[in-house]
N, C-alpha and C. Protein backbone atom coordinates (compact mmCIF):
# COMPACT_ATOMS: atom_id res chain seq x y z
N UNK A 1 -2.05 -40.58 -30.43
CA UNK A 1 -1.94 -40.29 -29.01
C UNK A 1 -2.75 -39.05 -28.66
N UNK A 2 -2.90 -37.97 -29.54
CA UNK A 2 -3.47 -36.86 -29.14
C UNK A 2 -4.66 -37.05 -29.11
N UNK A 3 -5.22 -38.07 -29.63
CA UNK A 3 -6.67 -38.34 -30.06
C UNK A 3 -7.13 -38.94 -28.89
N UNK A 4 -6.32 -39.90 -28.46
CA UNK A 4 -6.84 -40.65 -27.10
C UNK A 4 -6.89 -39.84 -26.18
N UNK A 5 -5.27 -38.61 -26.05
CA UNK A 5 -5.87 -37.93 -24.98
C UNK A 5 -7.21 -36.85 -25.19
N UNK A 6 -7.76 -36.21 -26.22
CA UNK A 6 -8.81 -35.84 -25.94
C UNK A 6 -9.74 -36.67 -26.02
N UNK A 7 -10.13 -37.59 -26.05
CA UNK A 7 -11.37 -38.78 -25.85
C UNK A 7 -11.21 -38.59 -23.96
N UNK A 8 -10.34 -38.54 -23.77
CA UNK A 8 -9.86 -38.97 -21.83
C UNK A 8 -9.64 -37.43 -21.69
N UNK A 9 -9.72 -36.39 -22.31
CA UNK A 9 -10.43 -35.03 -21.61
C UNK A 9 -9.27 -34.53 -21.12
N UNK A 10 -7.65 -35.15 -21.66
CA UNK A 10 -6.65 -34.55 -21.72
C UNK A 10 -6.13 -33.67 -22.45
N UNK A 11 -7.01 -32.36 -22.19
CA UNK A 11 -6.76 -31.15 -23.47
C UNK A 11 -5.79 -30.52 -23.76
N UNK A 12 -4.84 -30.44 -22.66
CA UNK A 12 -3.24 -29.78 -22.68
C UNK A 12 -2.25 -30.77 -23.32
N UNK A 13 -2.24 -31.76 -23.01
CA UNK A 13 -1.38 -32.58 -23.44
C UNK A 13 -1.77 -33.45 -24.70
N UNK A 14 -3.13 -33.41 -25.57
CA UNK A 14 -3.45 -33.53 -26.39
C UNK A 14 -3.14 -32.54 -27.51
N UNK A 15 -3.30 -30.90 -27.21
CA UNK A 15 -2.80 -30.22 -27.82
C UNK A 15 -1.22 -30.24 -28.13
N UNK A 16 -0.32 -30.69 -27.44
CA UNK A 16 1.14 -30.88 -27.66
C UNK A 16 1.61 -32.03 -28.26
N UNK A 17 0.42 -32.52 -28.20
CA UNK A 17 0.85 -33.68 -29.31
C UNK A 17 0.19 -33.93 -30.47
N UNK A 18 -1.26 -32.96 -30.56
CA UNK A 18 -1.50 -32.64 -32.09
C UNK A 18 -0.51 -31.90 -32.70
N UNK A 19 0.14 -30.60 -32.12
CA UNK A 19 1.12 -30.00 -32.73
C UNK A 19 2.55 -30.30 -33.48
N UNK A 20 2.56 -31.62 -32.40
CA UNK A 20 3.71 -32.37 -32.67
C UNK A 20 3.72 -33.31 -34.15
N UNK A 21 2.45 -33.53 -34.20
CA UNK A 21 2.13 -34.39 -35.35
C UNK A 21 1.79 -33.63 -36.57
N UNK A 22 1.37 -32.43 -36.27
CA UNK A 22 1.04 -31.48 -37.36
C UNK A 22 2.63 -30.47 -38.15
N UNK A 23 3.23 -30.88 -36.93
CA UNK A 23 4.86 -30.63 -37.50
C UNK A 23 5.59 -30.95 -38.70
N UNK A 24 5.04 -32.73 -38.74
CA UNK A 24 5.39 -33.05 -40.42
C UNK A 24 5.04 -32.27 -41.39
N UNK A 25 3.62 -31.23 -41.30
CA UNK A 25 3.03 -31.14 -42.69
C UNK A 25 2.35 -32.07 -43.45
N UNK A 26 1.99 -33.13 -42.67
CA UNK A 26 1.12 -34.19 -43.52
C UNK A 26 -0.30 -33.72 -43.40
N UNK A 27 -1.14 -33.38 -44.83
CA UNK A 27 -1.93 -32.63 -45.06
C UNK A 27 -3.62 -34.17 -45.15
N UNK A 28 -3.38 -35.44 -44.00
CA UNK A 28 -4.47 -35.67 -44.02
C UNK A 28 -5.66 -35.40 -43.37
N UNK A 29 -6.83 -35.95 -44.19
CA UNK A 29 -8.37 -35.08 -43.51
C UNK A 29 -8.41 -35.43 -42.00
N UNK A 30 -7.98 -36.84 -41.68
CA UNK A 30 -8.68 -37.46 -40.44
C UNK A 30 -7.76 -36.76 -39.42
N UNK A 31 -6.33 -36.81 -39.54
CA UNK A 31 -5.38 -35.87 -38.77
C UNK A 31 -6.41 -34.16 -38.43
N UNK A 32 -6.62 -33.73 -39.60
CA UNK A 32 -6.73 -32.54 -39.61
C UNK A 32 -8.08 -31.66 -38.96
N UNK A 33 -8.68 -33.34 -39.11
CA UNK A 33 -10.36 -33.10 -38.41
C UNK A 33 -9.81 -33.36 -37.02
N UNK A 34 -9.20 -33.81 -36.92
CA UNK A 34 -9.12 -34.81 -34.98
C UNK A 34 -8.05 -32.93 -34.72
N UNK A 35 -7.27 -32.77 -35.51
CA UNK A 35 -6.69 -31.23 -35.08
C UNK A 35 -7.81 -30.13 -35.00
N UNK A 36 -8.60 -29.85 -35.18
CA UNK A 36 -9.85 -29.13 -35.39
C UNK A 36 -10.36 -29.35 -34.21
N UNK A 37 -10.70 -30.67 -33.80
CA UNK A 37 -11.87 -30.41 -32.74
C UNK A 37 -10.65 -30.29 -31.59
N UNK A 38 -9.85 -31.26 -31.55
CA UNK A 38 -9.03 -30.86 -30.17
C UNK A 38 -8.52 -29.12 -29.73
N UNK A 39 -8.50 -28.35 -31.17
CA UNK A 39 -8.03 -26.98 -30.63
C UNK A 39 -9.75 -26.33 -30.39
N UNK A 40 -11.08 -27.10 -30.43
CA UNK A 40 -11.96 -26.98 -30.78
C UNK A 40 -12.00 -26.57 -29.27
N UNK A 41 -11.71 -27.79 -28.46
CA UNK A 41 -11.89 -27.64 -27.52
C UNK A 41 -10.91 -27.77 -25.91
N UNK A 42 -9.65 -26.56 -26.39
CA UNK A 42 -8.93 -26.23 -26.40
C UNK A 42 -9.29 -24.45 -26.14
N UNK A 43 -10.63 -24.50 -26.87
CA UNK A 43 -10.94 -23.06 -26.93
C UNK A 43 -10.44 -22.25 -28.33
N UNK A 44 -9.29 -22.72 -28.59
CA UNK A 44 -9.12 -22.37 -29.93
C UNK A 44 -9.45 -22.10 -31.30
N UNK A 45 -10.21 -21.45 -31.12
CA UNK A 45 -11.84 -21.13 -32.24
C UNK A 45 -11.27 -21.07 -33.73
N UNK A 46 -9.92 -20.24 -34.14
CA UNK A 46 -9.46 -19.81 -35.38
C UNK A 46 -8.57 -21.30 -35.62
N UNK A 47 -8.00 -21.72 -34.94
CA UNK A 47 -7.09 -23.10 -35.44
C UNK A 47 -7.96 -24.00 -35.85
N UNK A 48 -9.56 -24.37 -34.66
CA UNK A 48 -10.51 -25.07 -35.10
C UNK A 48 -11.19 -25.46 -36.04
N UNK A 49 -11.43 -23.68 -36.59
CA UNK A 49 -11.95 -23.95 -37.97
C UNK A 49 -11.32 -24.00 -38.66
N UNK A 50 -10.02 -23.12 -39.20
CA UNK A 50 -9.14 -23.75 -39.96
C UNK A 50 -9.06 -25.41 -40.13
N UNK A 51 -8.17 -26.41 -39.66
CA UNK A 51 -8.33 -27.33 -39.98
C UNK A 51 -9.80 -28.57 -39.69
N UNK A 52 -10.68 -27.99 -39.05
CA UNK A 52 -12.20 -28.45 -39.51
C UNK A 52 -12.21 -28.25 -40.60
N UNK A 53 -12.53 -27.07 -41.36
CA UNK A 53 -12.85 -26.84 -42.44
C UNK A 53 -12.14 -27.32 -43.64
N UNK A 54 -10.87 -27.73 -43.61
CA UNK A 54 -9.86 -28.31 -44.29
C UNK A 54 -10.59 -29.47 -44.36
N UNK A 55 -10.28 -30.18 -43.51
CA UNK A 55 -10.75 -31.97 -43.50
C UNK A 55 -12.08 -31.53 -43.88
N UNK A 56 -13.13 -31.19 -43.63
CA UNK A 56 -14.65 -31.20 -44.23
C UNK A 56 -14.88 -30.60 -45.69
N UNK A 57 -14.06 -30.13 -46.45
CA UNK A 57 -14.44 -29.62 -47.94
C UNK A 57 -13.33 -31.38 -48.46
N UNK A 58 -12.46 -31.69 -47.63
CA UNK A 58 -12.58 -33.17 -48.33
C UNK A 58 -13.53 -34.32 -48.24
N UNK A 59 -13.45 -34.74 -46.75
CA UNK A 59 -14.64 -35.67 -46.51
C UNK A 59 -15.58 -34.86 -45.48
N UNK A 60 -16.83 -34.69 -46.31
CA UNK A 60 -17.60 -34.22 -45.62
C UNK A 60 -18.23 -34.89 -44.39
N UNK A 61 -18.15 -36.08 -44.79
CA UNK A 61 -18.77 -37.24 -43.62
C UNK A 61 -18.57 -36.98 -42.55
N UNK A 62 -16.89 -36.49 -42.17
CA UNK A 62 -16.33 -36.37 -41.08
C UNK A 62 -17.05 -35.99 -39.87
N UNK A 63 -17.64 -35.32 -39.97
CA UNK A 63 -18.59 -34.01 -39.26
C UNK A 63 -20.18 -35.36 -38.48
N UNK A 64 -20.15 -36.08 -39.56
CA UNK A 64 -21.64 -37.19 -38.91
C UNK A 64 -20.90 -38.12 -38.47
N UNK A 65 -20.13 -38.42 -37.90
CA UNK A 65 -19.26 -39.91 -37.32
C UNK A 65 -18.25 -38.85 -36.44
N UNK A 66 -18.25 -39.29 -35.04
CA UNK A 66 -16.87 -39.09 -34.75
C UNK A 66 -15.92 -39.81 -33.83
N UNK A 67 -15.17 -39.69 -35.15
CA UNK A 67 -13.60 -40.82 -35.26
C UNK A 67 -12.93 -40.99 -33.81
């Protein structure tokens, strides 16, 4: 859901529902990349790279495709 809303440029309510999902602690790349760019652009520069950089020292690909 958070993903669709930032594709549709819903950045507030995308952020509350990456958070929501990042609540479990489930430590995957594609979660963690799609958490990255949404606080990316969110403005959130330090959360951004944090989990960018997480998901990209696993799959680097991430970064040339986006999901």
């Amino acid at each position: 859901l958070a993903w669709a809303q930032y594709k549709n440029g819903d950045v507030n309510e995308s952020v509350k529902n990456i958070e929501t999902s990042l609540k479990l602690g489930v430590k995957e790349p594609l979660l963690m990349y799609h958490a990255g760019k949404i606080y990316e652009k969110a403005g959130n520069t330090t959360k951004a790279k944090e989990f960018t950089s997480y998901a990209l020292n696993i799959f680097p690909w991430l970064d040339k495709t986006e999901q």
